[in-house]
PDB file of N, CA and C in Angstrom:
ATOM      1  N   UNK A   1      39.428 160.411 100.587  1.00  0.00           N
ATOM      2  CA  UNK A   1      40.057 161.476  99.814  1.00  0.00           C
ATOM      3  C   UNK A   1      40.636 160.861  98.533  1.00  0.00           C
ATOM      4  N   UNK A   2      40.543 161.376  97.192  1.00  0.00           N
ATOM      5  CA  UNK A   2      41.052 160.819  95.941  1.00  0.00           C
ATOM      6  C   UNK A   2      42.559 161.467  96.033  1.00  0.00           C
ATOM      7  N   UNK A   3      43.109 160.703  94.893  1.00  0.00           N
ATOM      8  CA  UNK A   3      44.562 160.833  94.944  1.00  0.00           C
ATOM      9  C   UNK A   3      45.276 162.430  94.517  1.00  0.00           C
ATOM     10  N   UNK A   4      44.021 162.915  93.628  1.00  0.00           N
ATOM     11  CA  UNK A   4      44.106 164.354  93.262  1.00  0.00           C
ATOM     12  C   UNK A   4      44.037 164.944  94.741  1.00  0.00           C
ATOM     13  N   UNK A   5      43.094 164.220  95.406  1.00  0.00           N
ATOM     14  CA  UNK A   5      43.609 165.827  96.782  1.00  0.00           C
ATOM     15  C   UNK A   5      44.616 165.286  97.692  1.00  0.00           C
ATOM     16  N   UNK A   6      44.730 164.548  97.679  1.00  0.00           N
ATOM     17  CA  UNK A   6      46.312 164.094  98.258  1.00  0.00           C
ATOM     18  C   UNK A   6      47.505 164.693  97.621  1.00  0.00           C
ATOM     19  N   UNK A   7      47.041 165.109  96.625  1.00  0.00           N
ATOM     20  CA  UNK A   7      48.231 165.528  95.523  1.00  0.00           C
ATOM     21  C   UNK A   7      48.410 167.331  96.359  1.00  0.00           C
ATOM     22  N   UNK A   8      47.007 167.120  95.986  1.00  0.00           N
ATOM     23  CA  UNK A   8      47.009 168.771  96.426  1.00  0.00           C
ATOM     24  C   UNK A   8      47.463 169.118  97.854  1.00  0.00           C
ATOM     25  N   UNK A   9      47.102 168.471  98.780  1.00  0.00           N
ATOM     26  CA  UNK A   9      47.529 168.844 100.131  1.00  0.00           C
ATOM     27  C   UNK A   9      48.936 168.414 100.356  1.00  0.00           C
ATOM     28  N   UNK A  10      49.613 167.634  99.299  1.00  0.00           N
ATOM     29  CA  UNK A  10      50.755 167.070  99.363  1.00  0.00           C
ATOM     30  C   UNK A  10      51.757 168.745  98.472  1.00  0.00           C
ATOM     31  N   UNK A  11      51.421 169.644  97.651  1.00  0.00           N
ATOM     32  CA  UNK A  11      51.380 170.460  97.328  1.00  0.00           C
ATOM     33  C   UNK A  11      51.661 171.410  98.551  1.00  0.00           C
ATOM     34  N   UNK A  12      50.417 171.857  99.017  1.00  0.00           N
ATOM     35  CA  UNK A  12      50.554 172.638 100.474  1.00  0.00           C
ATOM     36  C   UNK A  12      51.718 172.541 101.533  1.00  0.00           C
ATOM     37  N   UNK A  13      51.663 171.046 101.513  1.00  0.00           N
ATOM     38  CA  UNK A  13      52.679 171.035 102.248  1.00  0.00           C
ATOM     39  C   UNK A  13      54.203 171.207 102.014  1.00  0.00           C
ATOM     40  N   UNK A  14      54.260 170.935 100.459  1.00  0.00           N
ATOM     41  CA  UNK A  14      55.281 171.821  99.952  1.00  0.00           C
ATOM     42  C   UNK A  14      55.893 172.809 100.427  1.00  0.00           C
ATOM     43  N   UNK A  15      54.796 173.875 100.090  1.00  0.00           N
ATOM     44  CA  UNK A  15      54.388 175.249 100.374  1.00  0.00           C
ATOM     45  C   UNK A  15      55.050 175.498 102.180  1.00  0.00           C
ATOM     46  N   UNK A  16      54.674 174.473 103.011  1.00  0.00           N
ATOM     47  CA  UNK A  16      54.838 174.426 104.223  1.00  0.00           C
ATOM     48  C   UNK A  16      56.692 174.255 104.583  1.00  0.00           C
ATOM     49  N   UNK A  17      57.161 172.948 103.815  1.00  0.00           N
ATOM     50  CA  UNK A  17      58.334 172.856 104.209  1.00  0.00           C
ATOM     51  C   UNK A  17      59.487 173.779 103.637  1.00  0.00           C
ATOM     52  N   UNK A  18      59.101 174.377 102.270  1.00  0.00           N
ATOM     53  CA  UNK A  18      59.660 175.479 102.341  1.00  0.00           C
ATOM     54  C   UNK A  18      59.432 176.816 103.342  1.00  0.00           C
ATOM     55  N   UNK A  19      58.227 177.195 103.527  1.00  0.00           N
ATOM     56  CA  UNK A  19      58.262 178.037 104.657  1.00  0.00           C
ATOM     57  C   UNK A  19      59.271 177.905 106.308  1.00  0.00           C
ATOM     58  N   UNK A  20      59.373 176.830 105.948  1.00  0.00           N
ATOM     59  CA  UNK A  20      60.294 176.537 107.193  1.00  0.00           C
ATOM     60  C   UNK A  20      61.401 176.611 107.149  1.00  0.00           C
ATOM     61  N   UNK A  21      61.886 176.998 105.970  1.00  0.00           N
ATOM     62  CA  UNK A  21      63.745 177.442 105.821  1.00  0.00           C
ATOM     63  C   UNK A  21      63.644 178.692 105.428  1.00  0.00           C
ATOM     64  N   UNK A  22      62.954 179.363 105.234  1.00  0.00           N
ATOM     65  CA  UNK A  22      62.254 180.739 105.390  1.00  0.00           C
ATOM     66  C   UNK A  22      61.909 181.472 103.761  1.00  0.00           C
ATOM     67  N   UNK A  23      61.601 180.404 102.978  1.00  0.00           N
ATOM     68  CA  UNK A  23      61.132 180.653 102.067  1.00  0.00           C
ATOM     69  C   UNK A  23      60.024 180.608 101.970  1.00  0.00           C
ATOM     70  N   UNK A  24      59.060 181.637 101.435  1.00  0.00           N
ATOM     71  CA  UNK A  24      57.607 181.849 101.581  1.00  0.00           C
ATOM     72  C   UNK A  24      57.362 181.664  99.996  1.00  0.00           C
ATOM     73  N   UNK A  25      56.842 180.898  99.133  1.00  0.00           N
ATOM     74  CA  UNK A  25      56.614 180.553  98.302  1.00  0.00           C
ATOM     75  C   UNK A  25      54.665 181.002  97.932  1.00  0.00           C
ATOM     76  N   UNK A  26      54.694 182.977  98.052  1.00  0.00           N
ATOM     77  CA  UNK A  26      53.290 182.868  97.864  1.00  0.00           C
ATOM     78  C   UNK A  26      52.694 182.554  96.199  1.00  0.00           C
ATOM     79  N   UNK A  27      53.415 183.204  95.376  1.00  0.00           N
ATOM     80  CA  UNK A  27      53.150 182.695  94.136  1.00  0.00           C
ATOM     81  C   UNK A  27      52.527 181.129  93.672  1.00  0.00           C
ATOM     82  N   UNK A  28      53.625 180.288  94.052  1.00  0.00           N
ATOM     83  CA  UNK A  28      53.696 178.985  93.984  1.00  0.00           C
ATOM     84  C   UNK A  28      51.931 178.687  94.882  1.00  0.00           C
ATOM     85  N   UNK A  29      51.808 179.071  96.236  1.00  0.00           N
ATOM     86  CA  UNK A  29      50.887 178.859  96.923  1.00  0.00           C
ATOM     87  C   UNK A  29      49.124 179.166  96.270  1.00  0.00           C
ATOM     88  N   UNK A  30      49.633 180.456  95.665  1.00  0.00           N
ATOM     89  CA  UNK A  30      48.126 180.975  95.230  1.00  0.00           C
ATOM     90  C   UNK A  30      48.064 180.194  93.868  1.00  0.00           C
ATOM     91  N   UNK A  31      49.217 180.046  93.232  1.00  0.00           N
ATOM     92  CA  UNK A  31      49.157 179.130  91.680  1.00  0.00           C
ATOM     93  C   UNK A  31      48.031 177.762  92.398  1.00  0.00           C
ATOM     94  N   UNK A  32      48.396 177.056  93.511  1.00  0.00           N
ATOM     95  CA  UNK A  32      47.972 175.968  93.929  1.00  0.00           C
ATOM     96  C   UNK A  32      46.754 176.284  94.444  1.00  0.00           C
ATOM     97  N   UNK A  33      46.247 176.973  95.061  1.00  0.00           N
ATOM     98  CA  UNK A  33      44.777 177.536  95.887  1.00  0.00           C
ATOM     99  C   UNK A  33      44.377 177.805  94.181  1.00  0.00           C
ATOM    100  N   UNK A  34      44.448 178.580  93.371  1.00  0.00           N
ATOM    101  CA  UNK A  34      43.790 178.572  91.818  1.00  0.00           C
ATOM    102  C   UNK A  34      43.502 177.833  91.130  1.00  0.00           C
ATOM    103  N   UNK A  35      44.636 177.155  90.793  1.00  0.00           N
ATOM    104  CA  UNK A  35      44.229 175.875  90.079  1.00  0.00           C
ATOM    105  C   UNK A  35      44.293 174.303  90.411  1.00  0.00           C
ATOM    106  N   UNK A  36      44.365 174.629  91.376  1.00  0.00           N
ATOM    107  CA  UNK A  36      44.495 172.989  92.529  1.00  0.00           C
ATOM    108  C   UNK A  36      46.064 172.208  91.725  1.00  0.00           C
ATOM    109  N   UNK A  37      46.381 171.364  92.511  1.00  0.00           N
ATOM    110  CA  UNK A  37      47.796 171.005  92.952  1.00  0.00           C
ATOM    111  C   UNK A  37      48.480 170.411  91.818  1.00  0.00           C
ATOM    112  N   UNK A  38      47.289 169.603  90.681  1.00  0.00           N
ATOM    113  CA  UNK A  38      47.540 168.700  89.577  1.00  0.00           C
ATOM    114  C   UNK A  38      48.353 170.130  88.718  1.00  0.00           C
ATOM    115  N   UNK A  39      47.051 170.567  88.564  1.00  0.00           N
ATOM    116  CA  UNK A  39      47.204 171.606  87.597  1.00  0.00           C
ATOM    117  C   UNK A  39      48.341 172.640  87.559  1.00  0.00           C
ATOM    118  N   UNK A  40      47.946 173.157  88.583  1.00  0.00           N
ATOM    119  CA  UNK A  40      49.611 173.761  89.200  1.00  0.00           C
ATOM    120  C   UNK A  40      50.851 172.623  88.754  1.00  0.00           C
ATOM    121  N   UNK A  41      50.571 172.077  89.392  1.00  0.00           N
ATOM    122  CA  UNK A  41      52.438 171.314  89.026  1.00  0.00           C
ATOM    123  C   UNK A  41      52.494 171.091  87.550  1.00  0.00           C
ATOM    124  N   UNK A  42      51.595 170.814  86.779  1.00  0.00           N
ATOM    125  CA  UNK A  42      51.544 170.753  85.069  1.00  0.00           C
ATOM    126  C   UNK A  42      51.952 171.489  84.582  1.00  0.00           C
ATOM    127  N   UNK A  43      50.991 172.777  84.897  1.00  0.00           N
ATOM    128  CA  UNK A  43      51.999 174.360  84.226  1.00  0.00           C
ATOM    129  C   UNK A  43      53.601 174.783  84.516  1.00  0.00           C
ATOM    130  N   UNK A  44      53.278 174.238  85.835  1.00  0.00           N
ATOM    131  CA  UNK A  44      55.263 174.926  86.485  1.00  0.00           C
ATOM    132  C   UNK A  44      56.401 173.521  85.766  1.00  0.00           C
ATOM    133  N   UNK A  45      55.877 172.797  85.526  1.00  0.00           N
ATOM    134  CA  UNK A  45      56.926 171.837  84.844  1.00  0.00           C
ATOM    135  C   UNK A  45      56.762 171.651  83.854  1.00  0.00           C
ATOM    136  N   UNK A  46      55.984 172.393  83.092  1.00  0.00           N
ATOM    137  CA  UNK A  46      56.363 172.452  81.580  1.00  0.00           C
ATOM    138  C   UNK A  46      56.262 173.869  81.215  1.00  0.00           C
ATOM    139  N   UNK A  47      56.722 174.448  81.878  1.00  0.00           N
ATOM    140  CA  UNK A  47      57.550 175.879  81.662  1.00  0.00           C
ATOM    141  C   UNK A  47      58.550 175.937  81.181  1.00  0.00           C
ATOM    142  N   UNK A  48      59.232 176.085  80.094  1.00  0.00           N
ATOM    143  CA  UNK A  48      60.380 175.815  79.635  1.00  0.00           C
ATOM    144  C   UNK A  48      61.388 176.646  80.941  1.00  0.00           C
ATOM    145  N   UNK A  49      60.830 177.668  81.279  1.00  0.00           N
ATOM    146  CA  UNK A  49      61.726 178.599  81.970  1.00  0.00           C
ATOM    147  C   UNK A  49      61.573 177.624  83.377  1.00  0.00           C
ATOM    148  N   UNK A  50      63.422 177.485  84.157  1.00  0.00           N
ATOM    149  CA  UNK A  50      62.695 177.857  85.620  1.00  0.00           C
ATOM    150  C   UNK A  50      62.263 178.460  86.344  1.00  0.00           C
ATOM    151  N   UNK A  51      61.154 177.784  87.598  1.00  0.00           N
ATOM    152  CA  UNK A  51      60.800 179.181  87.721  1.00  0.00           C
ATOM    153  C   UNK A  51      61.176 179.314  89.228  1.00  0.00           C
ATOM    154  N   UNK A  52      60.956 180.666  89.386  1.00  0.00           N
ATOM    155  CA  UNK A  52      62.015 181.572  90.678  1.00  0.00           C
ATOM    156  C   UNK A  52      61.841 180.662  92.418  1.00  0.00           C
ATOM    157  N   UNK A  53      60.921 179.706  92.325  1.00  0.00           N
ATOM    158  CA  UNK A  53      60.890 178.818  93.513  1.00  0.00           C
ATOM    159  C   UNK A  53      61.784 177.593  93.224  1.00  0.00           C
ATOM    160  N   UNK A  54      61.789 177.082  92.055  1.00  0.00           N
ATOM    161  CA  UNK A  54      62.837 175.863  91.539  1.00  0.00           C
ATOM    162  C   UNK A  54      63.896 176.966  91.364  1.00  0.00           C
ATOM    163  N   UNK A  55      64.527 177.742  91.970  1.00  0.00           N
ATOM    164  CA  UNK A  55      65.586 178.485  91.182  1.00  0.00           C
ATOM    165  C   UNK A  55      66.248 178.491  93.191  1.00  0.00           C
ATOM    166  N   UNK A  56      65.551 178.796  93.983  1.00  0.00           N
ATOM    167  CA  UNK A  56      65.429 179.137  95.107  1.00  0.00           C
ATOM    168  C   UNK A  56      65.789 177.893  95.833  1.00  0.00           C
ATOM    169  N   UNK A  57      64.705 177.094  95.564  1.00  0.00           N
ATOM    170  CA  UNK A  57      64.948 175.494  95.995  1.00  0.00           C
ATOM    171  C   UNK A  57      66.714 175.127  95.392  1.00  0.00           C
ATOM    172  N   UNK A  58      67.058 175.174  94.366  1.00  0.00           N
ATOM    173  CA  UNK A  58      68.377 174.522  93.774  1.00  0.00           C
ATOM    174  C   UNK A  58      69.185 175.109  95.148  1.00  0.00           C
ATOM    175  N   UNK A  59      68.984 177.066  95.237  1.00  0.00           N
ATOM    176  CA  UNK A  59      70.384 177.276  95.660  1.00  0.00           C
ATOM    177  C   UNK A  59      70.198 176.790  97.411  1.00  0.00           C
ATOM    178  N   UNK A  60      69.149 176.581  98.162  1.00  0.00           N
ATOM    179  CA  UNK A  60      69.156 176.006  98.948  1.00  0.00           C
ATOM    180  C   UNK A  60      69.424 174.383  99.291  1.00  0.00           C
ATOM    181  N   UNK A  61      69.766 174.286  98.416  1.00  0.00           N
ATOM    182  CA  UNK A  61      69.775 172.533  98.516  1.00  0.00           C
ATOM    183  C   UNK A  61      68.810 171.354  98.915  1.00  0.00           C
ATOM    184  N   UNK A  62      67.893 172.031  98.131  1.00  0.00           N
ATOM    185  CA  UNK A  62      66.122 171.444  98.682  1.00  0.00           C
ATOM    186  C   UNK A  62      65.607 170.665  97.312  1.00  0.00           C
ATOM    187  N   UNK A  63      65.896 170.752  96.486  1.00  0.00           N
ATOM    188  CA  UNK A  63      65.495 170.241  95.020  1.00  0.00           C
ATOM    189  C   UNK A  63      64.444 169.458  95.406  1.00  0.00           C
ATOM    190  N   UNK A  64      64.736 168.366  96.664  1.00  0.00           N
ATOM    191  CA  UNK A  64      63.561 166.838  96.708  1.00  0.00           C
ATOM    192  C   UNK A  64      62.688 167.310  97.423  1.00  0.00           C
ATOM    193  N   UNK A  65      62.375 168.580  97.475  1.00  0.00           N
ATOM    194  CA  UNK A  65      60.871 169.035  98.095  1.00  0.00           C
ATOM    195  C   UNK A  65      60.269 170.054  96.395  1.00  0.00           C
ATOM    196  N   UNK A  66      60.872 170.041  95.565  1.00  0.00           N
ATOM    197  CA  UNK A  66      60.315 170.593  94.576  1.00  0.00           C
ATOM    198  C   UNK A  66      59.351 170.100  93.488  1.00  0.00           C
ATOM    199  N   UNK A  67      58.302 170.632  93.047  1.00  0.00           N
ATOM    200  CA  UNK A  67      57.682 170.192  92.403  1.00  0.00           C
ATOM    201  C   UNK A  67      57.869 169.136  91.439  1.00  0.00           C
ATOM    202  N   UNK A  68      58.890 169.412  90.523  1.00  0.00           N
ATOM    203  CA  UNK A  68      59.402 168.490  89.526  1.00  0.00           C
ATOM    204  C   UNK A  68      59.812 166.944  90.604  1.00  0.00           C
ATOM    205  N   UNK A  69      60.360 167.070  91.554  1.00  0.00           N
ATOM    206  CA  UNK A  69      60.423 166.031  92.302  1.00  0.00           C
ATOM    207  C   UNK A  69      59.449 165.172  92.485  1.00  0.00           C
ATOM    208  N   UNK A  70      58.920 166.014  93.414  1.00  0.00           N
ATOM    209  CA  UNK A  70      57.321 165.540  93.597  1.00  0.00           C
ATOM    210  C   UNK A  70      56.579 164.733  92.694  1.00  0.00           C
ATOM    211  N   UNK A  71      56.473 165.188  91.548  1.00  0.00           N
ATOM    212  CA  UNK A  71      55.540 164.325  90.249  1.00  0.00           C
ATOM    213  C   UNK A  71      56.136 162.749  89.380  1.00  0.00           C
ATOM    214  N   UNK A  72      57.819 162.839  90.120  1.00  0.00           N
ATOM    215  CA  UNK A  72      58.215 161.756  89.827  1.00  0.00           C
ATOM    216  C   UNK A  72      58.323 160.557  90.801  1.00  0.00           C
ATOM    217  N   UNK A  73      57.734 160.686  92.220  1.00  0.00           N
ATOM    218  CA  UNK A  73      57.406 159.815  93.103  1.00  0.00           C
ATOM    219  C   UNK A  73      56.575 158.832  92.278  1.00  0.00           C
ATOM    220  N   UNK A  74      56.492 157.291  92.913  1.00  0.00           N
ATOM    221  CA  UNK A  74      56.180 156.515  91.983  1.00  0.00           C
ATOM    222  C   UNK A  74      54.276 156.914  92.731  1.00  0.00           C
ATOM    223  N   UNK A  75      53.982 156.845  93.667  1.00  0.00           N
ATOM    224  CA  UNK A  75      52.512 157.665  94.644  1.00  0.00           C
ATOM    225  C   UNK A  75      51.855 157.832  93.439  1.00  0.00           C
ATOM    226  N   UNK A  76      52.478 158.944  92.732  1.00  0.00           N
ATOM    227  CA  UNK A  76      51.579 160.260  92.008  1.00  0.00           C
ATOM    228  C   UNK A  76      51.556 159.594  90.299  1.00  0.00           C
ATOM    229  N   UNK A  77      52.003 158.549  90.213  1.00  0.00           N
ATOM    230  CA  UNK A  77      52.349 158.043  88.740  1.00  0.00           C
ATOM    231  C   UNK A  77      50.809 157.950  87.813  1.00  0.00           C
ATOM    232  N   UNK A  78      50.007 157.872  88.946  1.00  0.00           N
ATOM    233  CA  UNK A  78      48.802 157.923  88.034  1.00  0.00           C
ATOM    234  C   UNK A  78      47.621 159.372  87.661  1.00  0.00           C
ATOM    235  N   UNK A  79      48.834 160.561  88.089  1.00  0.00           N
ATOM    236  CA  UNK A  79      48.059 162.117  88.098  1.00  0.00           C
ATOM    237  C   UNK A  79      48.788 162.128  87.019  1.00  0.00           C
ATOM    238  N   UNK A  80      50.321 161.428  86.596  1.00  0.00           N
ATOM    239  CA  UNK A  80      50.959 162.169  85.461  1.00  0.00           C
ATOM    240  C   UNK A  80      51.226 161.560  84.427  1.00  0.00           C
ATOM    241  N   UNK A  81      51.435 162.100  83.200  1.00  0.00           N
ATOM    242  CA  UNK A  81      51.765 161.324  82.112  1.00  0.00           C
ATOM    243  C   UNK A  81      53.532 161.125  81.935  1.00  0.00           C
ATOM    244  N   UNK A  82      53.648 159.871  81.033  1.00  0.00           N
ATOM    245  CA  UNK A  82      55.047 160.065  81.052  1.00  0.00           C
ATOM    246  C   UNK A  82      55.210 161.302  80.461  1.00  0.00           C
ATOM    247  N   UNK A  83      54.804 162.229  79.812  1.00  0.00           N
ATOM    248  CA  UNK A  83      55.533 163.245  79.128  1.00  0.00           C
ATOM    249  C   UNK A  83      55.733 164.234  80.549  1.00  0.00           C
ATOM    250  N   UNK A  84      54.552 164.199  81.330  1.00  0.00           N
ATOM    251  CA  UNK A  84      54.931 164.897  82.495  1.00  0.00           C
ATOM    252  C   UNK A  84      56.194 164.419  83.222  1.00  0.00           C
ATOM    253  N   UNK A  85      56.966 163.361  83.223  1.00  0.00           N
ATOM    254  CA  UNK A  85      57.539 162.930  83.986  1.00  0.00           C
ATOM    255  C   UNK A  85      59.380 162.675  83.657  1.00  0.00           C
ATOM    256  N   UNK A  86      58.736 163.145  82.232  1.00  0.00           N
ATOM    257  CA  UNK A  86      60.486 163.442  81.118  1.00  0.00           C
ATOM    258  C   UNK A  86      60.739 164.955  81.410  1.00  0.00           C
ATOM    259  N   UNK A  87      59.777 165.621  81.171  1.00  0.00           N
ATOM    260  CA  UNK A  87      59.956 167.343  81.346  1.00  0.00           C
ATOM    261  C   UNK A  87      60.829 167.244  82.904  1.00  0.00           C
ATOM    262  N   UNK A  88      60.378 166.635  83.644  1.00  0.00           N
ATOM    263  CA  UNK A  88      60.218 166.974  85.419  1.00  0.00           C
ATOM    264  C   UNK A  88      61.640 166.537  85.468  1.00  0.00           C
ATOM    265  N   UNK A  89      62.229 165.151  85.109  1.00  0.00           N
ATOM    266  CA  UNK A  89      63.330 164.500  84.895  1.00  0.00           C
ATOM    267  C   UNK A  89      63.968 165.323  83.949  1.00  0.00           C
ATOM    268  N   UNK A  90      63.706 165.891  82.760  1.00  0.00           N
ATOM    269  CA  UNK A  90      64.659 166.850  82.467  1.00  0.00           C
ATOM    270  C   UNK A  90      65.308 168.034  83.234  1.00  0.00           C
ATOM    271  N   UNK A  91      64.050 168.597  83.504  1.00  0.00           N
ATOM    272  CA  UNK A  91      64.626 170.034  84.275  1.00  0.00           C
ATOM    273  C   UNK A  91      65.884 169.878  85.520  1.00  0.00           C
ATOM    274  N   UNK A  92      65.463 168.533  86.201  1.00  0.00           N
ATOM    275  CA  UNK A  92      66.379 168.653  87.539  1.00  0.00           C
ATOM    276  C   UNK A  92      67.860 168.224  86.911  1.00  0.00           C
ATOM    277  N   UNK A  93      67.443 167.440  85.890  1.00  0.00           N
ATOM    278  CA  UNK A  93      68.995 166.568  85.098  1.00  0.00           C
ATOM    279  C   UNK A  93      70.198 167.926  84.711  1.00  0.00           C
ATOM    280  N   UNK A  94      68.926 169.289  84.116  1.00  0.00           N
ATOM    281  CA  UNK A  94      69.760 170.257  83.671  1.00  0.00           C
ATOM    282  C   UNK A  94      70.831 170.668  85.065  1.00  0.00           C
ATOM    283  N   UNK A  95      70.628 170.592  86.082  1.00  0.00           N
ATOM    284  CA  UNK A  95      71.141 171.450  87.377  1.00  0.00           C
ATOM    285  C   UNK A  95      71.616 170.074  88.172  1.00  0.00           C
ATOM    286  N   UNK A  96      71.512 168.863  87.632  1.00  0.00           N
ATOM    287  CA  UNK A  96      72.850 168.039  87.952  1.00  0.00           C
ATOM    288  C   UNK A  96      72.203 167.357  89.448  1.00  0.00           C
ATOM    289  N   UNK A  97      70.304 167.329  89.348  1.00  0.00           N
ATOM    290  CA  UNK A  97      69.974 166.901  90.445  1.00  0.00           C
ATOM    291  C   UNK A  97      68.940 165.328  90.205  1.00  0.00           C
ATOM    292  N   UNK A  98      69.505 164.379  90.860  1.00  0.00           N
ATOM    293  CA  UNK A  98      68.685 163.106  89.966  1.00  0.00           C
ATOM    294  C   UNK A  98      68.130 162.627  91.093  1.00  0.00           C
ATOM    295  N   UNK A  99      66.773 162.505  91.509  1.00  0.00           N
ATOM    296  CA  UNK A  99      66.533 161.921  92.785  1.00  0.00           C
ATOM    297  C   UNK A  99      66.164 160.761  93.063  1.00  0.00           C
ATOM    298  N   UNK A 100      66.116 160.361  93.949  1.00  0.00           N
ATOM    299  CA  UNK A 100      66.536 158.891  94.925  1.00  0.00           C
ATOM    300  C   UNK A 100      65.483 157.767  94.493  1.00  0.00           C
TER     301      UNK A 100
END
């Protein structure tokens, strides 16, 4: 399996561990079944806006299962560019979340 579908099923499972605090993230899910997992996380983190699953994730206290998280694992360093990885590091910095 290449690192893109690791990305992607790493995506899904996203999708999964939020379902388990009873957030159903279908948007987020079909964004990922559409444009596969890279692509998806590209668009949602350089959205200037947040969007309503990173909004969801904050007030649950889940941030390190969120996308922007996700793309800054050192794993995935070669799906993203640094510019991907300042946006991702910006957004969580705005809401006071810096991860591990």
């Amino acid at each position: 399996m290449s690192l893109e579908q690791d990305f992607h099923e790493r995506m899904l499972q996203t999708y999964r561990d939020a379902a388990q605090s009873g957030y159903y993230a279908t948007y987020f899910l079909r964004m990922v079944m559409e444009l596969g997992g890279v692509k998806a996380a590209k668009q949602l983190i350089h959205d200037p806006k947040f969007s309503s699953g990173f909004t969801t994730l904050w007030e649950q206290g889940a941030l390190d299962i969120s996308v922007e998280a996700l793309v800054l694992k050192s794993e995935w360093h070669d799906l993203f560019g640094d510019d991907d990885r300042k946006v991702a590091r910006e957004k969580l910095a705005k809401v006071e979340y810096f991860p591990k």
